[in-house]
N, C-alpha and C. Protein backbone atom coordinates (compact mmCIF):
# COMPACT_ATOMS: atom_id res chain seq x y z
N UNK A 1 -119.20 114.37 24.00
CA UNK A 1 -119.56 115.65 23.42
C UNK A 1 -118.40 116.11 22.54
N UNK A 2 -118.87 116.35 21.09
CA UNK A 2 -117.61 117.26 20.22
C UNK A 2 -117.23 118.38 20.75
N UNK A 3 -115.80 118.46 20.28
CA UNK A 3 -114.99 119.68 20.62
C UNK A 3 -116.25 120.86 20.22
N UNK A 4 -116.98 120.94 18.75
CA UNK A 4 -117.62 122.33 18.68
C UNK A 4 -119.15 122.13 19.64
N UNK A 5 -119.22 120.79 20.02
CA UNK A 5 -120.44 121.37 20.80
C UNK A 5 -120.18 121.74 22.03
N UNK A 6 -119.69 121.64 22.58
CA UNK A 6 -118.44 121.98 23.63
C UNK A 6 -118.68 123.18 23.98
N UNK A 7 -117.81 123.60 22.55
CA UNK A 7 -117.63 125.25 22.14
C UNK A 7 -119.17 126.15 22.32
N UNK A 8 -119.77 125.30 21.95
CA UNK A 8 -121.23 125.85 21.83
C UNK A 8 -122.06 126.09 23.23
N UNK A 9 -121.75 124.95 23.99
CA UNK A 9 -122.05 124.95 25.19
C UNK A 9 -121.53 126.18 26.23
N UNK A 10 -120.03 126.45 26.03
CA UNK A 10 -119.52 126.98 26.67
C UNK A 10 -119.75 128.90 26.29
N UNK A 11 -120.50 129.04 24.97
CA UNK A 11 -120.98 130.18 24.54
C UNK A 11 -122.31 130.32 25.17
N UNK A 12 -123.08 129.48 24.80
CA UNK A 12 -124.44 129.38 25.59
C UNK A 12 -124.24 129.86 27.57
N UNK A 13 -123.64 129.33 28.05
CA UNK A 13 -123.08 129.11 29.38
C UNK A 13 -122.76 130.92 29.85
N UNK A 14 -122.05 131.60 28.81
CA UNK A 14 -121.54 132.70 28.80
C UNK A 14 -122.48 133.81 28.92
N UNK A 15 -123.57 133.42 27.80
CA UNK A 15 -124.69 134.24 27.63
C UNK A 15 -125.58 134.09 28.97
N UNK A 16 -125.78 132.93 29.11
CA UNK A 16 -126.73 132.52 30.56
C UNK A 16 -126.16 133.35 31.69
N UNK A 17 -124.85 133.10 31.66
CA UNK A 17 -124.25 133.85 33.29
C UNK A 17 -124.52 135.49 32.70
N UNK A 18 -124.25 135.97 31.59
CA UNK A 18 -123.80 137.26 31.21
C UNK A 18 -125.43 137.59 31.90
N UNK A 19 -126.54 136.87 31.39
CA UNK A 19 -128.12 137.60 31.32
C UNK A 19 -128.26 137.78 33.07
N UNK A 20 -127.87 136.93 33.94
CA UNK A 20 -127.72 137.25 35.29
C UNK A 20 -126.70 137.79 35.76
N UNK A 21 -125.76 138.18 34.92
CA UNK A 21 -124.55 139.44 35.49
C UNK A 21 -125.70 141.13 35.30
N UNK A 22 -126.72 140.65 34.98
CA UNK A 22 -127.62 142.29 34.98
C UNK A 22 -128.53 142.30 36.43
N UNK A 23 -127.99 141.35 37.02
CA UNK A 23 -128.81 141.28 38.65
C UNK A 23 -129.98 141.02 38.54
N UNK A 24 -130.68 141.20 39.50
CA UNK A 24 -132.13 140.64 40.06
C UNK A 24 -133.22 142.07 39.31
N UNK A 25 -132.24 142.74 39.07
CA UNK A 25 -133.23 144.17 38.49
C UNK A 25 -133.56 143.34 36.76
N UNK A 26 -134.41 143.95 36.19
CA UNK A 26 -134.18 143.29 34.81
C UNK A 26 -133.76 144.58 34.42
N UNK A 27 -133.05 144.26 33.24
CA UNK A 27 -132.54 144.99 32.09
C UNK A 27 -133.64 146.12 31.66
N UNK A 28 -132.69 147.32 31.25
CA UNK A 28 -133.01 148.66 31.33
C UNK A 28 -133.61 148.33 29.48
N UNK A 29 -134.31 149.17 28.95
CA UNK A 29 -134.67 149.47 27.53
C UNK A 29 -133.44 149.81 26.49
N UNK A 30 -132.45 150.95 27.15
CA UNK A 30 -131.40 151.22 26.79
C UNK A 30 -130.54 149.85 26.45
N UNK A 31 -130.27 149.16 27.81
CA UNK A 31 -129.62 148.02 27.38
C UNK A 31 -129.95 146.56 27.05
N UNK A 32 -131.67 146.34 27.04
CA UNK A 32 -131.84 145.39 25.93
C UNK A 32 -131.87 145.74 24.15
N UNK A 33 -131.96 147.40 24.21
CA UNK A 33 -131.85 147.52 22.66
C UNK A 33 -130.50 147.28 22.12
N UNK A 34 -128.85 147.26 23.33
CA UNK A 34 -127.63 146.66 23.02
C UNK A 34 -127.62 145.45 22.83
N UNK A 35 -128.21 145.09 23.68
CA UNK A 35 -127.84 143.16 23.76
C UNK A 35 -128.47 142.57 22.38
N UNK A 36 -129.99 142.93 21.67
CA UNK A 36 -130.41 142.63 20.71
C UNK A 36 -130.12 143.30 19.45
N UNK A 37 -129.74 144.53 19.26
CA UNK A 37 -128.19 144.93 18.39
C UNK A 37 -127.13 143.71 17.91
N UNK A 38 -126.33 143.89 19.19
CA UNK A 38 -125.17 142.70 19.30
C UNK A 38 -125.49 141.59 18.81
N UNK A 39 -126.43 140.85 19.38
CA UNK A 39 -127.23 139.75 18.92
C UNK A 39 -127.27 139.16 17.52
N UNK A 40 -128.03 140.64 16.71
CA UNK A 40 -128.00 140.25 15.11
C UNK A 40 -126.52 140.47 14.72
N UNK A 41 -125.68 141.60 14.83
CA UNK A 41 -124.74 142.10 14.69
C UNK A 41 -123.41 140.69 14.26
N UNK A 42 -123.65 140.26 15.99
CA UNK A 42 -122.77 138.61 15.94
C UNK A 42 -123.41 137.54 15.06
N UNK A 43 -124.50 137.44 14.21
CA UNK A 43 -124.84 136.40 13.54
C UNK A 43 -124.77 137.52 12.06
N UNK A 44 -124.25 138.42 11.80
CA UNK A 44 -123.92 138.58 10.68
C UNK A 44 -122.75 138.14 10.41
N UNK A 45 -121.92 138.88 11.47
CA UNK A 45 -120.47 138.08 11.36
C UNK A 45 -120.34 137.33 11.04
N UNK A 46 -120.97 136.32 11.55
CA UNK A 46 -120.63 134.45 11.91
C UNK A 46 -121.40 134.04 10.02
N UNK A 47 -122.33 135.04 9.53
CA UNK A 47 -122.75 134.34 8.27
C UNK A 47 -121.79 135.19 7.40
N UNK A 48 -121.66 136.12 7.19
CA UNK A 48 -120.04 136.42 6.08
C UNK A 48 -119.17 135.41 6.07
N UNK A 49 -118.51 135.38 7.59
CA UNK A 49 -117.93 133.78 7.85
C UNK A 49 -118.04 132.87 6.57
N UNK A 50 -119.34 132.05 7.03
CA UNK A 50 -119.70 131.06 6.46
C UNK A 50 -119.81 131.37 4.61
N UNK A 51 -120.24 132.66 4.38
CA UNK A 51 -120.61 132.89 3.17
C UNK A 51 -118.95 132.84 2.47
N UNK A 52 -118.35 133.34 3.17
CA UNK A 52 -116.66 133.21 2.53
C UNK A 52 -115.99 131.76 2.72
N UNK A 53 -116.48 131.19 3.33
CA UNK A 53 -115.28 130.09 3.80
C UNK A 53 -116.39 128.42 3.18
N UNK A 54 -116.84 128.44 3.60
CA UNK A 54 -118.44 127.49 3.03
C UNK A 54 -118.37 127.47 1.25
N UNK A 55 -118.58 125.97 1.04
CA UNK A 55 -118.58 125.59 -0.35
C UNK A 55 -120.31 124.87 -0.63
N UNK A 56 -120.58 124.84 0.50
CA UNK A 56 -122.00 123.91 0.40
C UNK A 56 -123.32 124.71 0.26
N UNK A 57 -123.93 124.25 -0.79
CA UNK A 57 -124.95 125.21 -1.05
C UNK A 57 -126.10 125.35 -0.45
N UNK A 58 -126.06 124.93 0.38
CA UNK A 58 -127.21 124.39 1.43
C UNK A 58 -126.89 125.93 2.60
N UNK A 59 -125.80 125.40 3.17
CA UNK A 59 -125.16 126.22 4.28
C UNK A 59 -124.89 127.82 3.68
N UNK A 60 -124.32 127.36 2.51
CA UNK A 60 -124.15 129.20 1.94
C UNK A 60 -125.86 130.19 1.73
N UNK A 61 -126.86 129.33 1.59
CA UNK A 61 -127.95 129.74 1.50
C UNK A 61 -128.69 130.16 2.74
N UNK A 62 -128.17 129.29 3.48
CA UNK A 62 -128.96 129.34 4.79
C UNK A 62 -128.38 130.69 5.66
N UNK A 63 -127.02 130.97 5.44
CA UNK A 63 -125.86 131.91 5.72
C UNK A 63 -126.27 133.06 5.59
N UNK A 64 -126.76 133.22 4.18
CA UNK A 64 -127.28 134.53 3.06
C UNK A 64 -128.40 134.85 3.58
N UNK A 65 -129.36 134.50 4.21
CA UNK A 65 -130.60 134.52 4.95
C UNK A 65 -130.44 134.87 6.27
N UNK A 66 -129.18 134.50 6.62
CA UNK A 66 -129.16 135.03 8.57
C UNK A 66 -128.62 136.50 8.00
N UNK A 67 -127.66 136.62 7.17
CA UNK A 67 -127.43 138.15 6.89
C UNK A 67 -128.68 138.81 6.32
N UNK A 68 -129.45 138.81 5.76
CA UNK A 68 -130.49 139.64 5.12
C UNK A 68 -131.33 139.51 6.26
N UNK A 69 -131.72 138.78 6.81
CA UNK A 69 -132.80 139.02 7.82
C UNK A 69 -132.48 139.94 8.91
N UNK A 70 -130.96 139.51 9.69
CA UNK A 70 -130.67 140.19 10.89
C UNK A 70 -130.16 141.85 10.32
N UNK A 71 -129.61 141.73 9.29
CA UNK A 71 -129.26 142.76 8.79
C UNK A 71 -131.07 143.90 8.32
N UNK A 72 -131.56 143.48 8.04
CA UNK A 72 -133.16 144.08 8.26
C UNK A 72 -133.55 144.52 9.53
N UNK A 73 -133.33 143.55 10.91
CA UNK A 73 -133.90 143.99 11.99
C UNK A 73 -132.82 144.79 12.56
N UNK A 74 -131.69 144.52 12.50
CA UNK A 74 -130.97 145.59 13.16
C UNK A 74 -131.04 147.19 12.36
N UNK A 75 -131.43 147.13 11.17
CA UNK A 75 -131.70 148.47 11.04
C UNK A 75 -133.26 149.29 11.12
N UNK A 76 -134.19 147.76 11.72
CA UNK A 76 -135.72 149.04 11.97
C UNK A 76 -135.15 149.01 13.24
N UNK A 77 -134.70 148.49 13.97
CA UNK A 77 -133.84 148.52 15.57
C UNK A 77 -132.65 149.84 15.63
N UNK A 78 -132.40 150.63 14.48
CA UNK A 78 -131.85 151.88 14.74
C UNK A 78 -132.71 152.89 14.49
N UNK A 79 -133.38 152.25 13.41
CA UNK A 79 -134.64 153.55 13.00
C UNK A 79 -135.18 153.75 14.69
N UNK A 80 -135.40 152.41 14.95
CA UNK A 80 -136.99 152.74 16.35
C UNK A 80 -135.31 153.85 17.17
N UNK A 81 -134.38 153.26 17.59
CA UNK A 81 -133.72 153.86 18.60
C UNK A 81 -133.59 155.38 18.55
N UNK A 82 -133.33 155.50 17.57
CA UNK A 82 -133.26 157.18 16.81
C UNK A 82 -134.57 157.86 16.71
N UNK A 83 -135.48 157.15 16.58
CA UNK A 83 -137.13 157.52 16.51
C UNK A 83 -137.55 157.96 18.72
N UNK A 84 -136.65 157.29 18.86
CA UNK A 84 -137.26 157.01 20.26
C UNK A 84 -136.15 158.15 21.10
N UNK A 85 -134.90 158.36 20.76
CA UNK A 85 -133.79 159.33 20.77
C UNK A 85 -133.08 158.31 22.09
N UNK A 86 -133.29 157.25 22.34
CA UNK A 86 -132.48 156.43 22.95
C UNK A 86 -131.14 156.18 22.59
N UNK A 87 -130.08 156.16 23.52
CA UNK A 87 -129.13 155.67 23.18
C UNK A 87 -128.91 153.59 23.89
N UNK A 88 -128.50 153.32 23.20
CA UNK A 88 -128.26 151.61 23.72
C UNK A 88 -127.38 151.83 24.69
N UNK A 89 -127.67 150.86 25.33
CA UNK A 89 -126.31 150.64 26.47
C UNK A 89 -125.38 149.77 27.03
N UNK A 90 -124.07 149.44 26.45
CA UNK A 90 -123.30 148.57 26.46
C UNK A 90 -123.67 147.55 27.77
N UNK A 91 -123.49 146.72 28.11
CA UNK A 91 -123.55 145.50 29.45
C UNK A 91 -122.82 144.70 29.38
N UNK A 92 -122.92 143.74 30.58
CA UNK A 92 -122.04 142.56 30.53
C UNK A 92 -122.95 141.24 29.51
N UNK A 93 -123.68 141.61 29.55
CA UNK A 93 -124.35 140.65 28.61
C UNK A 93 -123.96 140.81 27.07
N UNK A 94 -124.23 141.99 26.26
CA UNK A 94 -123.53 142.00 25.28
C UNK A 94 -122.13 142.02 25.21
N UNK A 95 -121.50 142.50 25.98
CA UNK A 95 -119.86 142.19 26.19
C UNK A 95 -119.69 140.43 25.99
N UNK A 96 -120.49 140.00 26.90
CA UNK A 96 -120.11 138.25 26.75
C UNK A 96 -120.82 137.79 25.61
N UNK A 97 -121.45 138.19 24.75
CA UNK A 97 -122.24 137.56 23.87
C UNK A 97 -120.93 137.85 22.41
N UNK A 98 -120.35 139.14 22.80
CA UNK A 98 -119.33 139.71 21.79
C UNK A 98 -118.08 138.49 22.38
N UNK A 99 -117.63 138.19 22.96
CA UNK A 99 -115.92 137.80 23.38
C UNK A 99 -116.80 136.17 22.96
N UNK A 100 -117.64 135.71 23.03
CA UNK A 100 -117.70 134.06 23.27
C UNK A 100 -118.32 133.91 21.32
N UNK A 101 -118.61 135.19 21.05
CA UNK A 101 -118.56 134.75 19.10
C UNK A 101 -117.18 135.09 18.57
N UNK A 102 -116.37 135.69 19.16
CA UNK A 102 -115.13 136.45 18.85
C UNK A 102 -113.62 134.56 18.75
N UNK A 103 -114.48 133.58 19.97
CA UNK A 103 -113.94 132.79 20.57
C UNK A 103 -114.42 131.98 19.33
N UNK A 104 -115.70 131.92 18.88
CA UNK A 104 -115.96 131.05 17.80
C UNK A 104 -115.93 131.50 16.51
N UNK A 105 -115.58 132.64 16.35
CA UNK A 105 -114.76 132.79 15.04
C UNK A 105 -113.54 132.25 14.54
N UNK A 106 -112.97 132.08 15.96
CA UNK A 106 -111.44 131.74 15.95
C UNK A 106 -111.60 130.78 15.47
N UNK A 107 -112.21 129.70 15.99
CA UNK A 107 -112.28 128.09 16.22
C UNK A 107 -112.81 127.91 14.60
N UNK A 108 -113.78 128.57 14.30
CA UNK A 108 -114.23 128.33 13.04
C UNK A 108 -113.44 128.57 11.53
N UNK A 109 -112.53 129.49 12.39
CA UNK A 109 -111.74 129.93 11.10
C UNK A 109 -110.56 129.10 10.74
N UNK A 110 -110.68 127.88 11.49
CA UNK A 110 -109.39 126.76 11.96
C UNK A 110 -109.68 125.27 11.06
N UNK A 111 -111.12 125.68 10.85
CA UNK A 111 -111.84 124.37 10.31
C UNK A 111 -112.01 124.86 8.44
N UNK A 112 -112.23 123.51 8.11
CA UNK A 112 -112.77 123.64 6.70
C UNK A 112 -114.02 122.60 6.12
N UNK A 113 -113.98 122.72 4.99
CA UNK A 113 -114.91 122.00 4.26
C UNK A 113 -116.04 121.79 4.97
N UNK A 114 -116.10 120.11 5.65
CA UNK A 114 -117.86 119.46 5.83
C UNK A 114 -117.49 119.94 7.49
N UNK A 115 -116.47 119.79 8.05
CA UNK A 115 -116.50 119.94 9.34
C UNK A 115 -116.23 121.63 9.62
N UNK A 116 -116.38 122.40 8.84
CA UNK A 116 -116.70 123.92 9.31
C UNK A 116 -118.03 124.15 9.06
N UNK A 117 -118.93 123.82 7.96
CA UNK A 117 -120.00 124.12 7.81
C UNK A 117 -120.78 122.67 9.18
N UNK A 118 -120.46 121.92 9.73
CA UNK A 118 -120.92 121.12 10.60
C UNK A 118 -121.21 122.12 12.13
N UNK A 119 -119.79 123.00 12.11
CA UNK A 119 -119.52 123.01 13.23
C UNK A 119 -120.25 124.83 13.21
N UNK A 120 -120.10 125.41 11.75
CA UNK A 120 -121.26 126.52 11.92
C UNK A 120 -122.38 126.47 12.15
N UNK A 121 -123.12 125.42 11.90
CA UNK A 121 -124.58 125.45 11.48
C UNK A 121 -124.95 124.47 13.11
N UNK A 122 -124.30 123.60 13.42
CA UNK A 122 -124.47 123.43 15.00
C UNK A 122 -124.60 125.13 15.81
N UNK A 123 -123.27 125.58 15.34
CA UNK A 123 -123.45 126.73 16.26
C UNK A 123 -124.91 127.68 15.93
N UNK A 124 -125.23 127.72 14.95
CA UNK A 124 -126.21 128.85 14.84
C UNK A 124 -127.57 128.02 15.36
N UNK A 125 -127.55 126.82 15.21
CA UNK A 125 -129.26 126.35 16.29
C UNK A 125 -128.62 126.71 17.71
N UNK A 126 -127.40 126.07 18.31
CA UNK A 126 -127.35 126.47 19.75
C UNK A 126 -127.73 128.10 19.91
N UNK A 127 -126.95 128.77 19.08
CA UNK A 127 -127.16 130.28 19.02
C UNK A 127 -128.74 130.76 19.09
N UNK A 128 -129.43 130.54 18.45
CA UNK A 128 -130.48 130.97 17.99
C UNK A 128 -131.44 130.32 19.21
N UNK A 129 -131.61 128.81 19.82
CA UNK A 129 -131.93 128.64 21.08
C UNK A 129 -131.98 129.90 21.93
N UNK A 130 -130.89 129.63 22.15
CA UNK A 130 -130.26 130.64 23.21
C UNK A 130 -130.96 132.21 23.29
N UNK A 131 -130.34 132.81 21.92
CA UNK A 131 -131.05 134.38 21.78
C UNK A 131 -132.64 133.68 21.97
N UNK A 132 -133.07 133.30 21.32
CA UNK A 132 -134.90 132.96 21.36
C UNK A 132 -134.83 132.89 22.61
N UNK A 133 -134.49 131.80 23.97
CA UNK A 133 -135.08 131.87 24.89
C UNK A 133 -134.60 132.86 25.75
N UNK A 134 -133.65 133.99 25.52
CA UNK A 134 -133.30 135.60 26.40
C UNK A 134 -134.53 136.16 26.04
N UNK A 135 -135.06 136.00 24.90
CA UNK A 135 -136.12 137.61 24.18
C UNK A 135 -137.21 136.77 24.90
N UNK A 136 -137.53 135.25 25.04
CA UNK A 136 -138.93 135.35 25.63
C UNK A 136 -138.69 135.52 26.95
N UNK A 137 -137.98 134.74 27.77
CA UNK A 137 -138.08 135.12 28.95
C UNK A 137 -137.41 136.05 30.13
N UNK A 138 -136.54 137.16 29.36
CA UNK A 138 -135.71 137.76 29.95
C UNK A 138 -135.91 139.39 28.90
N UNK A 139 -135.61 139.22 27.68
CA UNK A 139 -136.54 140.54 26.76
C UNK A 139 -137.40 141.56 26.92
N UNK A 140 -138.04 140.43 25.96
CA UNK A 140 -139.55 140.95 25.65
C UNK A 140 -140.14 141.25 27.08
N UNK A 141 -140.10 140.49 28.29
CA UNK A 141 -140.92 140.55 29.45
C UNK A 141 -140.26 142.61 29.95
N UNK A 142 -139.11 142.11 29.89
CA UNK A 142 -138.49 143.34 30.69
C UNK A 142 -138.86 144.19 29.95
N UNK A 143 -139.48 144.40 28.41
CA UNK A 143 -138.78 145.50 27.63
C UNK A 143 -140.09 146.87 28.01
N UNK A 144 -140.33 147.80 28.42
CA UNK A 144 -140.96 149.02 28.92
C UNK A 144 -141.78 149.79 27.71
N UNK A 145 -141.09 149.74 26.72
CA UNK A 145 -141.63 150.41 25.33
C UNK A 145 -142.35 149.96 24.41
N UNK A 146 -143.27 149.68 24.11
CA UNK A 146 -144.30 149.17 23.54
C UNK A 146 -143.92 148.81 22.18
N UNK A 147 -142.82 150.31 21.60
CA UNK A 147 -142.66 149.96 20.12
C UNK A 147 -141.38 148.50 20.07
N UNK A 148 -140.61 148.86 21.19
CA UNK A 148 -139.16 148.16 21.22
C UNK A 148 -139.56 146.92 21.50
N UNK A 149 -140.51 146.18 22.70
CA UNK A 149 -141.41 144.76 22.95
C UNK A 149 -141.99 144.26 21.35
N UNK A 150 -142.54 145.40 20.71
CA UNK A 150 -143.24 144.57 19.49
C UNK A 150 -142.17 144.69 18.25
N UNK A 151 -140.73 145.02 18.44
CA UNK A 151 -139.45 144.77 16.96
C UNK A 151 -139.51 143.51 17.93
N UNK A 152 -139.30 143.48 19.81
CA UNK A 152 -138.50 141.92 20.02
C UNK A 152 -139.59 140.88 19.15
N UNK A 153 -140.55 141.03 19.64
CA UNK A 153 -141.57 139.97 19.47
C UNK A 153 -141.76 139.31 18.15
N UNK A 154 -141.59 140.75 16.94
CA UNK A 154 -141.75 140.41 15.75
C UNK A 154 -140.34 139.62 15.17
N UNK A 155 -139.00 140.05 15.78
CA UNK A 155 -137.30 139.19 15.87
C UNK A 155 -137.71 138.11 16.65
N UNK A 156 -138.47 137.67 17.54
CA UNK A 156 -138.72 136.49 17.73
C UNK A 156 -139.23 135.35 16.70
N UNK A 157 -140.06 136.33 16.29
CA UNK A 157 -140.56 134.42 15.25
C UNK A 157 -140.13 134.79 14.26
N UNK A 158 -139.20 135.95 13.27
CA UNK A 158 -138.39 135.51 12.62
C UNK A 158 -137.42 134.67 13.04
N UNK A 159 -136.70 134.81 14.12
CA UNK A 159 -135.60 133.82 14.74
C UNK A 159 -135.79 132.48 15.03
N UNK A 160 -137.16 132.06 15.50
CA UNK A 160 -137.54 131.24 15.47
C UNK A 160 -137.47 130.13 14.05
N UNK A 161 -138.02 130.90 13.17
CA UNK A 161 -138.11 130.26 12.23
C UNK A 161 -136.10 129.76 11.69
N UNK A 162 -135.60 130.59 12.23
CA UNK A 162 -133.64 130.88 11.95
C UNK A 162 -133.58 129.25 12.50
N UNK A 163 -133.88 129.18 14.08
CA UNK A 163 -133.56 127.69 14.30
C UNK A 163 -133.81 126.53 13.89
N UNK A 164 -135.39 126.90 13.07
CA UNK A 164 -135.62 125.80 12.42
C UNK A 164 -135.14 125.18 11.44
N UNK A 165 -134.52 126.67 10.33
CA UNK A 165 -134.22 126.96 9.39
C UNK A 165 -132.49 125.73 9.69
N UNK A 166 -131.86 126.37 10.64
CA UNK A 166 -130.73 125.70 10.88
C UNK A 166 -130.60 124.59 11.15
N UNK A 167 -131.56 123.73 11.96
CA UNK A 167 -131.82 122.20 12.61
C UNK A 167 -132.10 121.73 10.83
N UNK A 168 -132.79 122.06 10.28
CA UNK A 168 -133.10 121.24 9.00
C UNK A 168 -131.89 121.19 8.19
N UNK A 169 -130.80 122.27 8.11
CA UNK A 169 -129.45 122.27 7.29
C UNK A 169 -128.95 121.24 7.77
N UNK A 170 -128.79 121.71 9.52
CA UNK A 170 -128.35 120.27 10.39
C UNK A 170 -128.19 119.00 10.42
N UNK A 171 -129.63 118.88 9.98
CA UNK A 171 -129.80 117.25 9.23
C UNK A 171 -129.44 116.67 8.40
N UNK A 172 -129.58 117.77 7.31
CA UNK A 172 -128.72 117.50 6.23
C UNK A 172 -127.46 117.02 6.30
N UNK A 173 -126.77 117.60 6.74
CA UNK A 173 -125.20 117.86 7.54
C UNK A 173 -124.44 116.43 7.86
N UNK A 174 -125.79 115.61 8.67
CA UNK A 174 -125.29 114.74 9.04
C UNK A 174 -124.81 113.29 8.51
């Protein structure tokens, strides 16, 4: 296994324990509207990243698309919160979802050329796995609000389409 899938693994791993550091209760409305905040929030990051450091036009495109999209849902995701007068609520889940992209910024910001855009675009299918299978089976199930279940549902198969979007750069890649 490569050092960044590794890395990837060990982010994935973080998120998994973080989604059962919320106990046997599921997650409150308040704090799945944090965790899926955070969520887009950390894949904007990670595509500025790429959009600054990335020479490949493939990856810079694909980059420019995780920012415009997530950057879209995180703001009907403040409209609904403000519409709804909810406040989000920090957790250990978004806490670990924040420190284990914070960990792969580092790592990413260490790399260049074919092996940074290798080791981004690995990360964003593991990433995007990952968030996709919290919102179906840990999310969307838990989420109480009808309007907040149908932004996850509708951030689902945009995201969906994100992994696909990324596995095909992927290929490229290789």
């Amino acid at each position: 296994m490569t050092k960044n899938l590794k890395a990837a693994a060990t982010a994935i791993a973080l998120f998994i324990g973080a989604t059962g550091a919320l106990g046997a209760d599921k997650p409150t409305d308040p704090q799945i509207a944090h965790i899926a905040y955070t969520a887009g929030v950390l894949d904007i990051e990670a595509a500025k990243q790429a959009i600054a450091m990335s020479k490949n036009k493939a990856v810079v495109e694909f980059a420019e698309t995780m920012l415009r999209d997530h950057e879209a849902v995180n703001s009907q995701a403040l409209d609904l919160v403000k519409k709804l007068n909810v406040t989000p609520e920090d957790n250990d889940t978004s806490k670990a979802l924040s420190q284990a992209a914070e960990t792969k910024r580092q790592e990413l910001a260490k790399l260049s050329g074919a092996e940074f855009d290798r080791a981004y675009v690995e990360h964003e299918v593991a990433y995007h796995k990952q968030v996709n299978g919290a919102l179906e089976t840990m999310l969307i199930p838990a989420a109480q609000n009808g309007e907040l279940k149908s932004l996850l549902e509708t951030g689902l198969k945009l995201f969906q389409g994100h992994q696909q979007h990324a596995e095909h750069v992927a290929a490229e890649l290789k």
